[in-house]
PDB file of N, CA and C in Angstrom:
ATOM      1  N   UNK A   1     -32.126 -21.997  22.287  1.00  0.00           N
ATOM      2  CA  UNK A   1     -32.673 -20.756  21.795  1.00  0.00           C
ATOM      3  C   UNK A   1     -32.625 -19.686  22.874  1.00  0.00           C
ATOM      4  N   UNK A   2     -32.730 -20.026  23.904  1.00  0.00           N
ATOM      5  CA  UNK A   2     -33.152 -18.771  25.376  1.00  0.00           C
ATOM      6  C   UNK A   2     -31.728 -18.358  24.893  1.00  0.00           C
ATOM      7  N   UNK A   3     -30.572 -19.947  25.215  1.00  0.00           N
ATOM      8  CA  UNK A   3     -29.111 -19.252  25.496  1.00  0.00           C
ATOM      9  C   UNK A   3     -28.462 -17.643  24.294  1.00  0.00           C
ATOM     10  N   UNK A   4     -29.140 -18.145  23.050  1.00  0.00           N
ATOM     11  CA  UNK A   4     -28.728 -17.507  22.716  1.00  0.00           C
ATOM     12  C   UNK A   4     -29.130 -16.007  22.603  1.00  0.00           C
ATOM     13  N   UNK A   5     -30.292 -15.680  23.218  1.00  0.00           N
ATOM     14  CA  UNK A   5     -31.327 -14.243  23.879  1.00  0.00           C
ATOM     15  C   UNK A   5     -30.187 -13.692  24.621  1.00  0.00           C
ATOM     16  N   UNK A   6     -29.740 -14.880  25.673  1.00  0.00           N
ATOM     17  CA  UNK A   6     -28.830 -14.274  27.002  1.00  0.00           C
ATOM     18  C   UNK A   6     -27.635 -13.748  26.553  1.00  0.00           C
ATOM     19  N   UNK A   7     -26.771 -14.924  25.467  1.00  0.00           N
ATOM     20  CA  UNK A   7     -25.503 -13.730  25.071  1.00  0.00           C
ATOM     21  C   UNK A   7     -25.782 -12.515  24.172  1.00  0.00           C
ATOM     22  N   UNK A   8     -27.203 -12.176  23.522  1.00  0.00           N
ATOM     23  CA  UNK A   8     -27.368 -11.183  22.654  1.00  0.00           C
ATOM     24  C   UNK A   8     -27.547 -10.231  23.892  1.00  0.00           C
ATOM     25  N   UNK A   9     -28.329 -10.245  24.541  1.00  0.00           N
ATOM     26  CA  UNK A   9     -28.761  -9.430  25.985  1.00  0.00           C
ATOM     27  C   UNK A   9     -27.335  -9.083  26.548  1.00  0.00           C
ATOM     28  N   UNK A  10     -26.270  -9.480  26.713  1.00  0.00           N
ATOM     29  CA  UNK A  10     -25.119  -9.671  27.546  1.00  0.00           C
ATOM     30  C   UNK A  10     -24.387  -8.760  26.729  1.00  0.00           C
ATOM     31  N   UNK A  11     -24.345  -8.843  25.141  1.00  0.00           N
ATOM     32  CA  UNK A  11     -23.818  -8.206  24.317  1.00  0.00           C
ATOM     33  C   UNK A  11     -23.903  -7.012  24.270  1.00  0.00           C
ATOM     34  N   UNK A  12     -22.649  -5.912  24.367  1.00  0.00           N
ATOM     35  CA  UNK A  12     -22.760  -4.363  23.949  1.00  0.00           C
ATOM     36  C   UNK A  12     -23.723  -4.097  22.617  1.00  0.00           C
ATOM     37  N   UNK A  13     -23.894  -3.081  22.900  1.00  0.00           N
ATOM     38  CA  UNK A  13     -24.602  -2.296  21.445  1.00  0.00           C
ATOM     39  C   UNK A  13     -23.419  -2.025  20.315  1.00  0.00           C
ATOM     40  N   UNK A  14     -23.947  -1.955  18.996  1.00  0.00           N
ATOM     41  CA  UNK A  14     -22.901  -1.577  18.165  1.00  0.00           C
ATOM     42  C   UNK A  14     -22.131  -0.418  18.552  1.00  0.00           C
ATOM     43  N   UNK A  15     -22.186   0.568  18.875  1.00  0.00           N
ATOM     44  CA  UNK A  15     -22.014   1.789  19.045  1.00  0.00           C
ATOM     45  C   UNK A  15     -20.976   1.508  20.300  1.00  0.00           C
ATOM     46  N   UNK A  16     -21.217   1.011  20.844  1.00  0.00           N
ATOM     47  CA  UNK A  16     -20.340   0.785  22.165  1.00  0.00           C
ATOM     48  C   UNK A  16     -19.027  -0.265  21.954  1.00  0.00           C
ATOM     49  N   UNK A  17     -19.365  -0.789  20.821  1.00  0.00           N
ATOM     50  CA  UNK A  17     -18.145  -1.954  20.560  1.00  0.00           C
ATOM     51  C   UNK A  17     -16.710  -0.601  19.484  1.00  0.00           C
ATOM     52  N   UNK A  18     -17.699  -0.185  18.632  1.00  0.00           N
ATOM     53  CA  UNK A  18     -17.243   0.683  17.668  1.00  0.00           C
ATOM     54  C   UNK A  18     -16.245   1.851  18.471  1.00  0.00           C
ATOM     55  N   UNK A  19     -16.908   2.371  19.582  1.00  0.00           N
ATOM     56  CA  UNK A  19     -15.911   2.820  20.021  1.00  0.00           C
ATOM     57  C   UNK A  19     -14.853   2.632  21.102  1.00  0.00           C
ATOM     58  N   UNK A  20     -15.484   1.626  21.320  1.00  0.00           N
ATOM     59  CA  UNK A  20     -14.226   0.499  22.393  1.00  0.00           C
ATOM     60  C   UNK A  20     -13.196   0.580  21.606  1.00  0.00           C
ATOM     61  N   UNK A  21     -13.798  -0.346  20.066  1.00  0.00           N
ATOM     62  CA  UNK A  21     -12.563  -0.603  18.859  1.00  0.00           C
ATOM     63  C   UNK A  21     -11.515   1.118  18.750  1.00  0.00           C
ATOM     64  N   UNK A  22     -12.265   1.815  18.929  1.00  0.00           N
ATOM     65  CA  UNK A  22     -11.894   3.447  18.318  1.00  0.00           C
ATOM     66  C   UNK A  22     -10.470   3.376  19.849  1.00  0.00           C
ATOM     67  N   UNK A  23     -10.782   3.309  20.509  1.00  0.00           N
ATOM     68  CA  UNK A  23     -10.185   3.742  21.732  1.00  0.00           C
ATOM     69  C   UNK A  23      -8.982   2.744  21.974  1.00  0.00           C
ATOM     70  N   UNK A  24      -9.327   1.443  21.766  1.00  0.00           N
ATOM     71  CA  UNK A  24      -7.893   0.366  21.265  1.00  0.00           C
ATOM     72  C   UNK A  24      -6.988   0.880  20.409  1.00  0.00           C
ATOM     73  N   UNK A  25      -7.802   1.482  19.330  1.00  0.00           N
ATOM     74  CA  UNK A  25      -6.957   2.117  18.078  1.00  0.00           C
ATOM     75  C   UNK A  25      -5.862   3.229  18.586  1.00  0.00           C
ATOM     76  N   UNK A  26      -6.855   3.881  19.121  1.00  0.00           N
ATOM     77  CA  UNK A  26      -5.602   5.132  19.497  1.00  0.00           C
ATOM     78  C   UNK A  26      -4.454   4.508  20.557  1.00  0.00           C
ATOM     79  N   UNK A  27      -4.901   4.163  21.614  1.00  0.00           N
ATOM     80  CA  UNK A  27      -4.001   3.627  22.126  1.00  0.00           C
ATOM     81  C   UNK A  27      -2.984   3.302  22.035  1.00  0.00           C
ATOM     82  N   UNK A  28      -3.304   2.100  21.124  1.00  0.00           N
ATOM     83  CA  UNK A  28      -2.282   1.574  20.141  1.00  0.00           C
ATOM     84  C   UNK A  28      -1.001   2.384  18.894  1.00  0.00           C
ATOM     85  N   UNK A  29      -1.471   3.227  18.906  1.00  0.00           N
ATOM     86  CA  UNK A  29      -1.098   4.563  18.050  1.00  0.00           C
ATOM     87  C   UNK A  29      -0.057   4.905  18.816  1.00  0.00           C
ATOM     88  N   UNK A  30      -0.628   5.314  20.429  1.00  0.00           N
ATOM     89  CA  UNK A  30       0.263   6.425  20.711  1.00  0.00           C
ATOM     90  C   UNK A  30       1.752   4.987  21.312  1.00  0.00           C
ATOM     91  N   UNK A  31       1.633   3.948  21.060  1.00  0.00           N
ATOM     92  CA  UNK A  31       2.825   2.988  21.524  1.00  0.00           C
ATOM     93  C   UNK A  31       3.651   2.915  20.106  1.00  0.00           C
ATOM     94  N   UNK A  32       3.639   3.603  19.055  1.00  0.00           N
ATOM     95  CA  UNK A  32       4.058   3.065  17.838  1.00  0.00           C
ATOM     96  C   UNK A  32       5.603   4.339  17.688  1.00  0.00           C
ATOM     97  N   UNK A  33       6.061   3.553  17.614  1.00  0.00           N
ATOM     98  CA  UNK A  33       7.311   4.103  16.987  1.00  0.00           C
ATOM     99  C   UNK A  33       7.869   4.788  15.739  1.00  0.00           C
ATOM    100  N   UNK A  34       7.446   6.355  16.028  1.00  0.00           N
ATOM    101  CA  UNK A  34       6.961   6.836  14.568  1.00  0.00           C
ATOM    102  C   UNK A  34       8.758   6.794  13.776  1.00  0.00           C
ATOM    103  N   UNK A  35       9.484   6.947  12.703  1.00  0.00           N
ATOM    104  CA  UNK A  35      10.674   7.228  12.205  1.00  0.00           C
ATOM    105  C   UNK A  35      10.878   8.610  12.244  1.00  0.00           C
ATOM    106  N   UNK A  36      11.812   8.921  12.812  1.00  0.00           N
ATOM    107  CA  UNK A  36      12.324  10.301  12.121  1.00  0.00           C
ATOM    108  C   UNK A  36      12.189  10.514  10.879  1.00  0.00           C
ATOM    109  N   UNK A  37      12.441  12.079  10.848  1.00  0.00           N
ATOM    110  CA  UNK A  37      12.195  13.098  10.034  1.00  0.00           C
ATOM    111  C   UNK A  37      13.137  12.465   8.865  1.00  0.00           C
ATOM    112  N   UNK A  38      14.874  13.048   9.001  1.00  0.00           N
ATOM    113  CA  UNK A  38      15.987  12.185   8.006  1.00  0.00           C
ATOM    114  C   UNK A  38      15.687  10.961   7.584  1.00  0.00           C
ATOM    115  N   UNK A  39      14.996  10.256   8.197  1.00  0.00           N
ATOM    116  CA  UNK A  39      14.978   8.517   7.737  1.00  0.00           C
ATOM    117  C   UNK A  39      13.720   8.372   6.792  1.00  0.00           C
ATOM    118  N   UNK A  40      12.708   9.355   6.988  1.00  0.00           N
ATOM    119  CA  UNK A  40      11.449   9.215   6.137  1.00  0.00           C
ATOM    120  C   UNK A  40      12.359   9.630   5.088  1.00  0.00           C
ATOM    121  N   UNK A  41      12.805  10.275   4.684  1.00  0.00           N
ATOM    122  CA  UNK A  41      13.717  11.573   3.795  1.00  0.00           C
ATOM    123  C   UNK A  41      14.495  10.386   2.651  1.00  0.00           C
ATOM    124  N   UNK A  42      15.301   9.592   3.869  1.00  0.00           N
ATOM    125  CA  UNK A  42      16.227   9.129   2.843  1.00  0.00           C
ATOM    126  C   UNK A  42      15.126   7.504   2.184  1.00  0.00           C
ATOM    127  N   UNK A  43      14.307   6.982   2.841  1.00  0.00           N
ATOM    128  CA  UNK A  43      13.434   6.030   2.506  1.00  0.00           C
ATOM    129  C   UNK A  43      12.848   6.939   1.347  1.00  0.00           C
ATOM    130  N   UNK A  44      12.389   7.944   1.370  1.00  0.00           N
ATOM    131  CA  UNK A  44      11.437   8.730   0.419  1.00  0.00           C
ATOM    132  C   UNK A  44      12.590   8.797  -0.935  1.00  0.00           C
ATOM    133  N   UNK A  45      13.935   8.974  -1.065  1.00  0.00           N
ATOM    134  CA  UNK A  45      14.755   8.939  -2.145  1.00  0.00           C
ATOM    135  C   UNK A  45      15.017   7.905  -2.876  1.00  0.00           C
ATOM    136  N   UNK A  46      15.081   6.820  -1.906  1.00  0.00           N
ATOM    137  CA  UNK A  46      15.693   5.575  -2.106  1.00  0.00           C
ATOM    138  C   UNK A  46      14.319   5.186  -3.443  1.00  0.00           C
ATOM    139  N   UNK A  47      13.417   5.237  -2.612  1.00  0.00           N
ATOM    140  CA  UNK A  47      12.093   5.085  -3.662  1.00  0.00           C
ATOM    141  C   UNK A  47      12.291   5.567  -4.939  1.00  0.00           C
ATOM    142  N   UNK A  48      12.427   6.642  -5.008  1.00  0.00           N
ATOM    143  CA  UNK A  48      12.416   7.769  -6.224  1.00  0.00           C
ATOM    144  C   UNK A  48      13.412   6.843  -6.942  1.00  0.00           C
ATOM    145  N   UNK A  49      14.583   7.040  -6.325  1.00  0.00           N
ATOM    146  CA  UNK A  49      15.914   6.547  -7.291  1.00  0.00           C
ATOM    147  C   UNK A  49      15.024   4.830  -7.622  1.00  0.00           C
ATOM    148  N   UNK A  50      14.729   4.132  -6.981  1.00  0.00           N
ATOM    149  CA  UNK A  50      14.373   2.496  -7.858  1.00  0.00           C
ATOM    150  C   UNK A  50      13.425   3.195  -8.904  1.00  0.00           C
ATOM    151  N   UNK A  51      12.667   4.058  -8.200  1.00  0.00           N
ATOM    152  CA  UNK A  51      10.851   4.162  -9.690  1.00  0.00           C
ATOM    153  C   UNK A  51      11.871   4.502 -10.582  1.00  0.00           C
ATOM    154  N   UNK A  52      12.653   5.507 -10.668  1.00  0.00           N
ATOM    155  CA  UNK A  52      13.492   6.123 -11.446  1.00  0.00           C
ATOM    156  C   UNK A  52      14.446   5.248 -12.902  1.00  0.00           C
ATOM    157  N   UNK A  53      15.094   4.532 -11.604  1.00  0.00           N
ATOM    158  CA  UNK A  53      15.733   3.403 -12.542  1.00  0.00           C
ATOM    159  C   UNK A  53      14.915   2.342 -13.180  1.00  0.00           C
ATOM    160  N   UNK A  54      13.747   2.001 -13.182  1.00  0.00           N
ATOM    161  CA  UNK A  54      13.086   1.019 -13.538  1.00  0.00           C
ATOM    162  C   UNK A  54      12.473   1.911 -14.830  1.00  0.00           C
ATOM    163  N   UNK A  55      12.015   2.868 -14.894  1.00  0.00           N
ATOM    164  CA  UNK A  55      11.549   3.689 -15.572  1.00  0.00           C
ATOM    165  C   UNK A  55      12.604   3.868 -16.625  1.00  0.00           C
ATOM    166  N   UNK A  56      13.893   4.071 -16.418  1.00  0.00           N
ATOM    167  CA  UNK A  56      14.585   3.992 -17.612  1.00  0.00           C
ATOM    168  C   UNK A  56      14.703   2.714 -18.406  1.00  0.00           C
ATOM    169  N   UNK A  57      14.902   1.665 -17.096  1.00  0.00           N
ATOM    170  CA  UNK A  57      15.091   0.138 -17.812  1.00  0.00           C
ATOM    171  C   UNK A  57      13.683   0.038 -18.832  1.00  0.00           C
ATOM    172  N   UNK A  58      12.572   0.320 -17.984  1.00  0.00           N
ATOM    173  CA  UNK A  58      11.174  -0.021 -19.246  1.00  0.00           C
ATOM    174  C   UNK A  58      11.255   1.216 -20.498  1.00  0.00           C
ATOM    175  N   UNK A  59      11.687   2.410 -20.463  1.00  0.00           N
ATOM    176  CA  UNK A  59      12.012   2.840 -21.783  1.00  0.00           C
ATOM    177  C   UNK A  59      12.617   2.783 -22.293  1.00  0.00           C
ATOM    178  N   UNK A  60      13.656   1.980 -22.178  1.00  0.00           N
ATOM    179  CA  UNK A  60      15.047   1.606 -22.657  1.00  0.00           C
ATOM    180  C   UNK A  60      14.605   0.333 -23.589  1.00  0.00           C
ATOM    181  N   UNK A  61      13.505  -0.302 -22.991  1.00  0.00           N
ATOM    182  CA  UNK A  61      13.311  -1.939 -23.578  1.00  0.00           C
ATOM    183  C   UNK A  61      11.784  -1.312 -24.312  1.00  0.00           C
ATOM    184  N   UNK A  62      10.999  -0.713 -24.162  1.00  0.00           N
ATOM    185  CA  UNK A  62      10.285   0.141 -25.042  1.00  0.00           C
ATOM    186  C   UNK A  62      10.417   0.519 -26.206  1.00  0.00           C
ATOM    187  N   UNK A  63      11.562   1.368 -26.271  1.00  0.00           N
ATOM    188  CA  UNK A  63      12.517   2.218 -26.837  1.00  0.00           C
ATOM    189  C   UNK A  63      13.252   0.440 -28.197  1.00  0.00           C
ATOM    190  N   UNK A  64      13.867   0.016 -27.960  1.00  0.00           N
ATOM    191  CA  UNK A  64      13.859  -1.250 -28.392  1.00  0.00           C
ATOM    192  C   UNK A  64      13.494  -2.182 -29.044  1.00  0.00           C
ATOM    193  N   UNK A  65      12.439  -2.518 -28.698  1.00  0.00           N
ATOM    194  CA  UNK A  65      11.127  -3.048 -28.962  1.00  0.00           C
ATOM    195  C   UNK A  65      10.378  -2.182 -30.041  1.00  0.00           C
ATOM    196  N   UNK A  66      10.290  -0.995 -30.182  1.00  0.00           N
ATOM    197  CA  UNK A  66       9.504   0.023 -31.004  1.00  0.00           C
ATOM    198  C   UNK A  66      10.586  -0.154 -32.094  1.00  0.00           C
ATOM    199  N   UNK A  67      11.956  -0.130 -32.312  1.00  0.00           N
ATOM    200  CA  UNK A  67      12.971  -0.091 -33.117  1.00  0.00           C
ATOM    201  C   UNK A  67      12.753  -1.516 -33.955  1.00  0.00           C
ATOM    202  N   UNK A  68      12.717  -2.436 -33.450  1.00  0.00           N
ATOM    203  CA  UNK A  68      12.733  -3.966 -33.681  1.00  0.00           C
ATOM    204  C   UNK A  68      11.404  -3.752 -34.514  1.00  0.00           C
ATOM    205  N   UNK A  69      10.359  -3.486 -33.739  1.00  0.00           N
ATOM    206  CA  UNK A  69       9.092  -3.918 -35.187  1.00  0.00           C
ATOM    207  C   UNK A  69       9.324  -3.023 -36.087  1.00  0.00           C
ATOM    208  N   UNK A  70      10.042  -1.783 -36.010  1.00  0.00           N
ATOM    209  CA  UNK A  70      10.017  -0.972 -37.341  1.00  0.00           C
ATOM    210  C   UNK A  70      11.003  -1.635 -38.347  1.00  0.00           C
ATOM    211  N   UNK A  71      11.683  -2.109 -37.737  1.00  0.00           N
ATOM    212  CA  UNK A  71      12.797  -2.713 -38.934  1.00  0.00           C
ATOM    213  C   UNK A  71      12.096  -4.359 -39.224  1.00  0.00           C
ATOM    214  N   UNK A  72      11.171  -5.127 -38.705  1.00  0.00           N
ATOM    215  CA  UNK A  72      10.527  -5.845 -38.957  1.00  0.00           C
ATOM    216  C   UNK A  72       9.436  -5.857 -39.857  1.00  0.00           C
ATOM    217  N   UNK A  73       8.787  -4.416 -40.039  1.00  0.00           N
ATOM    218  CA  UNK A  73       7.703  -4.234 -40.510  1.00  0.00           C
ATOM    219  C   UNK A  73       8.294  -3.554 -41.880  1.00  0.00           C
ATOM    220  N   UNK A  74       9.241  -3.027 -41.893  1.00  0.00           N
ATOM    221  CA  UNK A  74      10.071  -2.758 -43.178  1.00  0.00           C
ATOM    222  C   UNK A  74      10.318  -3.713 -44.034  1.00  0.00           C
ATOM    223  N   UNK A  75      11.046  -4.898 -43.205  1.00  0.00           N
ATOM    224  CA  UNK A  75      11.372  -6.199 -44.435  1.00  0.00           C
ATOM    225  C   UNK A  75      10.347  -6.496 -45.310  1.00  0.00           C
ATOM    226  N   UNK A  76       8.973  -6.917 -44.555  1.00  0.00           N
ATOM    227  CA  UNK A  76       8.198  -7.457 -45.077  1.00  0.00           C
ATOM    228  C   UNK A  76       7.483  -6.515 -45.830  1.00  0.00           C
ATOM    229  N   UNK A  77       7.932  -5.015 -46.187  1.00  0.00           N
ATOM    230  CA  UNK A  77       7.225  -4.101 -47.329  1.00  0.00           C
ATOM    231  C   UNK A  77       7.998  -4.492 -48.155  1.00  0.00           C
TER     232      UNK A  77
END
């Protein structure tokens, strides 16, 4: 029981850990290898063009699917 008084006693305050953590953080930040400008650019298209194409594939099979029960729901009138 004492021992464990001594590592609470030994222990920083919250406030002092929080910004230890804060100060690792940046640190760490300024070692990071941000991408260029062009490369965000063409990553940022590449995106667009997949949402893009997937977006047609799901209205395409939407689109489909909506056709199919109407001619399904016809027979059975």
């Amino acid at each position: 029981m004492a021992n464990q008084k001594n590592q609470d006693a030994n222990k920083p305050n919250r406030l002092a850990r929080m910004g230890k953590r804060l100060k690792e953080t940046f640190s760490e930040l300024k070692r990071v290898t941000w991408p260029t400008f062009p490369k965000v650019v063409k990553g940022t298209c590449v995106v667009l063009v997949v949402v893009l194409a997937f977006l047609v594939v799901v209205t395409g099979i939407n689109y489909g699917l909506n056709e199919l029960l109407k001619v399904i729901t016809n027979i059975g009138a």
